[in-house]
C-alpha atoms as a PDB file:
ATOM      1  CA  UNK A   1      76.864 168.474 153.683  1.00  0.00           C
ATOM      2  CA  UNK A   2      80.642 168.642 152.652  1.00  0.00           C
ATOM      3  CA  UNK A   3      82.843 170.479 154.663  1.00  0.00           C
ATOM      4  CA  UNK A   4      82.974 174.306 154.116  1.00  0.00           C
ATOM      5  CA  UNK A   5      86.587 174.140 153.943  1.00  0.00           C
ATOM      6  CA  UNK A   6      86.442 171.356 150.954  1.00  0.00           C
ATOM      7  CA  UNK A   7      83.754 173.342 149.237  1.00  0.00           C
ATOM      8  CA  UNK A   8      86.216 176.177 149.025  1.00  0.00           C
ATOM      9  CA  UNK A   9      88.801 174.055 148.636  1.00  0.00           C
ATOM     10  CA  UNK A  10      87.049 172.591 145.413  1.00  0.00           C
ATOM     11  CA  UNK A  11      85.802 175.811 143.919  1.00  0.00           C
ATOM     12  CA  UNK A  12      89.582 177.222 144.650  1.00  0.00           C
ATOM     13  CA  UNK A  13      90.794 174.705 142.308  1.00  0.00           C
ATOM     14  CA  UNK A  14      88.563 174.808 139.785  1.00  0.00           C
ATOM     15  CA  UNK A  15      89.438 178.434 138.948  1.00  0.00           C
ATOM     16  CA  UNK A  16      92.952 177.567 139.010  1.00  0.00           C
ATOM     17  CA  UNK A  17      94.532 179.740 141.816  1.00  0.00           C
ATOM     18  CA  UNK A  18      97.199 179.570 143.632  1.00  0.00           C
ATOM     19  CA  UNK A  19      97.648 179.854 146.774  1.00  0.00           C
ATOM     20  CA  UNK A  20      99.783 183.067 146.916  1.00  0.00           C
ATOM     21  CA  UNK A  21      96.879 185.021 144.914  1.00  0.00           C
ATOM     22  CA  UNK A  22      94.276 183.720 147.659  1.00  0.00           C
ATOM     23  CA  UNK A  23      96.220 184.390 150.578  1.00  0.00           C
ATOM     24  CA  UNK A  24      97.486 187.712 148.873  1.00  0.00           C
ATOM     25  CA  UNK A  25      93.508 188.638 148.617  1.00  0.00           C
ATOM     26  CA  UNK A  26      93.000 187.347 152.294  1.00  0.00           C
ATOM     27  CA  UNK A  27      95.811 189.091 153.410  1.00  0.00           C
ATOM     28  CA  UNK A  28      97.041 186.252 155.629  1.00  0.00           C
ATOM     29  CA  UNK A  29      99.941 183.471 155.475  1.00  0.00           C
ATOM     30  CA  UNK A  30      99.577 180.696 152.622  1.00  0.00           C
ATOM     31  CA  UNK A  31      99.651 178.356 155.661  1.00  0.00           C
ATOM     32  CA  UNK A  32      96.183 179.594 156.428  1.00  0.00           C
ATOM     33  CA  UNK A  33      94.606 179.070 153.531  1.00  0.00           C
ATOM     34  CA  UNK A  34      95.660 175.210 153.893  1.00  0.00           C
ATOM     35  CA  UNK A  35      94.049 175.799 157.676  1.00  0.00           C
ATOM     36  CA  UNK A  36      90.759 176.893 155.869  1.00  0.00           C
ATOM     37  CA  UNK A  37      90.498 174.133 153.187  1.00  0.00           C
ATOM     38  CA  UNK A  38      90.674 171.832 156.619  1.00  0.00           C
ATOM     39  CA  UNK A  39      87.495 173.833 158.634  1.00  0.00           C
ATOM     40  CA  UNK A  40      84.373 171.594 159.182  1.00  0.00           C
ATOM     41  CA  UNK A  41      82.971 175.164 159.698  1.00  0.00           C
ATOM     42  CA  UNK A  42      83.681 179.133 159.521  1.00  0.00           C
ATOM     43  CA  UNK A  43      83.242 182.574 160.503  1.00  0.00           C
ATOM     44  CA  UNK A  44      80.545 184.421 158.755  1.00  0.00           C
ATOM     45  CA  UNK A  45      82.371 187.114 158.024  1.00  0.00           C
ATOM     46  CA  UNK A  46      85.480 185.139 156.709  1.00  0.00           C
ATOM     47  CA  UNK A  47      83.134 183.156 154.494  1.00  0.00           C
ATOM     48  CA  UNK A  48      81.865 186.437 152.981  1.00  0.00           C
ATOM     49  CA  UNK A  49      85.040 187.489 152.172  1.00  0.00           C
ATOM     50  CA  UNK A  50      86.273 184.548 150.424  1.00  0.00           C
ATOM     51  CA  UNK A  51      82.670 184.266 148.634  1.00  0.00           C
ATOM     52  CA  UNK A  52      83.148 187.934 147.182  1.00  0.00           C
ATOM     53  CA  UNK A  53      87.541 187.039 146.199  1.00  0.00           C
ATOM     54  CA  UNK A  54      86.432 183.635 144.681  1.00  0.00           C
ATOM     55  CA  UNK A  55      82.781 185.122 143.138  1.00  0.00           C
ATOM     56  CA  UNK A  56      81.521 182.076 144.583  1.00  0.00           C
ATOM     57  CA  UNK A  57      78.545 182.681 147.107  1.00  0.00           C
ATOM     58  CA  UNK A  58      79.016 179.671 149.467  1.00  0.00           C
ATOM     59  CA  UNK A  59      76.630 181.111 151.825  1.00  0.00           C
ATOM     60  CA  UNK A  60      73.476 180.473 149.505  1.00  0.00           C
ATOM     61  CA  UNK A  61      75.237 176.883 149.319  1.00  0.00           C
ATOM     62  CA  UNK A  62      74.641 176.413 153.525  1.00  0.00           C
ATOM     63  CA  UNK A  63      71.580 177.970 153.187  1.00  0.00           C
ATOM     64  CA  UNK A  64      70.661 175.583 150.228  1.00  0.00           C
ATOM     65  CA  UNK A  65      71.563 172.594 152.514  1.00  0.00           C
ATOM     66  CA  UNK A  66      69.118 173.860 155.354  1.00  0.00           C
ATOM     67  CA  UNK A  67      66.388 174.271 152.952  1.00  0.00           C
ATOM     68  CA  UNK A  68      67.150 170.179 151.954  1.00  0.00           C
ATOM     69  CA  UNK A  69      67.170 169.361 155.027  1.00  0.00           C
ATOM     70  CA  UNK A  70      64.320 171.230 156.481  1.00  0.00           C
ATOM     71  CA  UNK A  71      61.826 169.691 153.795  1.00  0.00           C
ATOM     72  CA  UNK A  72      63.215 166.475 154.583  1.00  0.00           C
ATOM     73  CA  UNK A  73      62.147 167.021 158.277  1.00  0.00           C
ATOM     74  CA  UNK A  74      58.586 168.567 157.129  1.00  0.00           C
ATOM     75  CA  UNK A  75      57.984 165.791 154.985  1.00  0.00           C
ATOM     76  CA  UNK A  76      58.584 163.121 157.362  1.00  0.00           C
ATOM     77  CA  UNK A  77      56.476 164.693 160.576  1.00  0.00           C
END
C-alpha cells in the first residue's frame, strides 16, 4: 500500500489546497503538514480529522487494503 502520508498528500493536491488552509483547519504549523505528507503511518484520530477537512475517508482506503490482502492470504492457504 502507498504511504498514508502520500495518499493525503495526493488527494491534498488534487483539490487544490494550500497549505495554509490545511494547516489553518489542523490548527498546527504549515511545517507539519509537510511532516504528515512524509508518515509511512498515523494516528487514528489525526487521520479522522484530516478525512472529515479533506471529505476524503482514507480510513475505508486502509481498511480496503486489508480486505486485498486478507483474500490474497485466504486464497492461497
Amino acid at each position: 500500500m502507498t504511504p498514508i502520508g502520500e495518499l493525503i498528500r495526493i488527494e491534498f493536491l488534487k483539490q487544490e489546497r494550500s497549505v495554509a488552509w490545511f494547516a489553518r483547519k489542523l490548527a498546527c504549523d504549515r511545517t507539519n503538514i509537510y511532516r504528515i505528507f512524509e508518515k509511512q503511518s498515523i494516528d487514528t484520530e489525526q487521520l479522522k480529522r484530516i478525512s472529515i477537512i479533506l471529505n476524503h475517508n482514507f480510513l475505508a482506503d486502509i481498511a480496503n487494503d486489508v480486505d486485498d490482502k486478507l483474500s490474497v492470504k485466504n486464497s492461497q492457504q
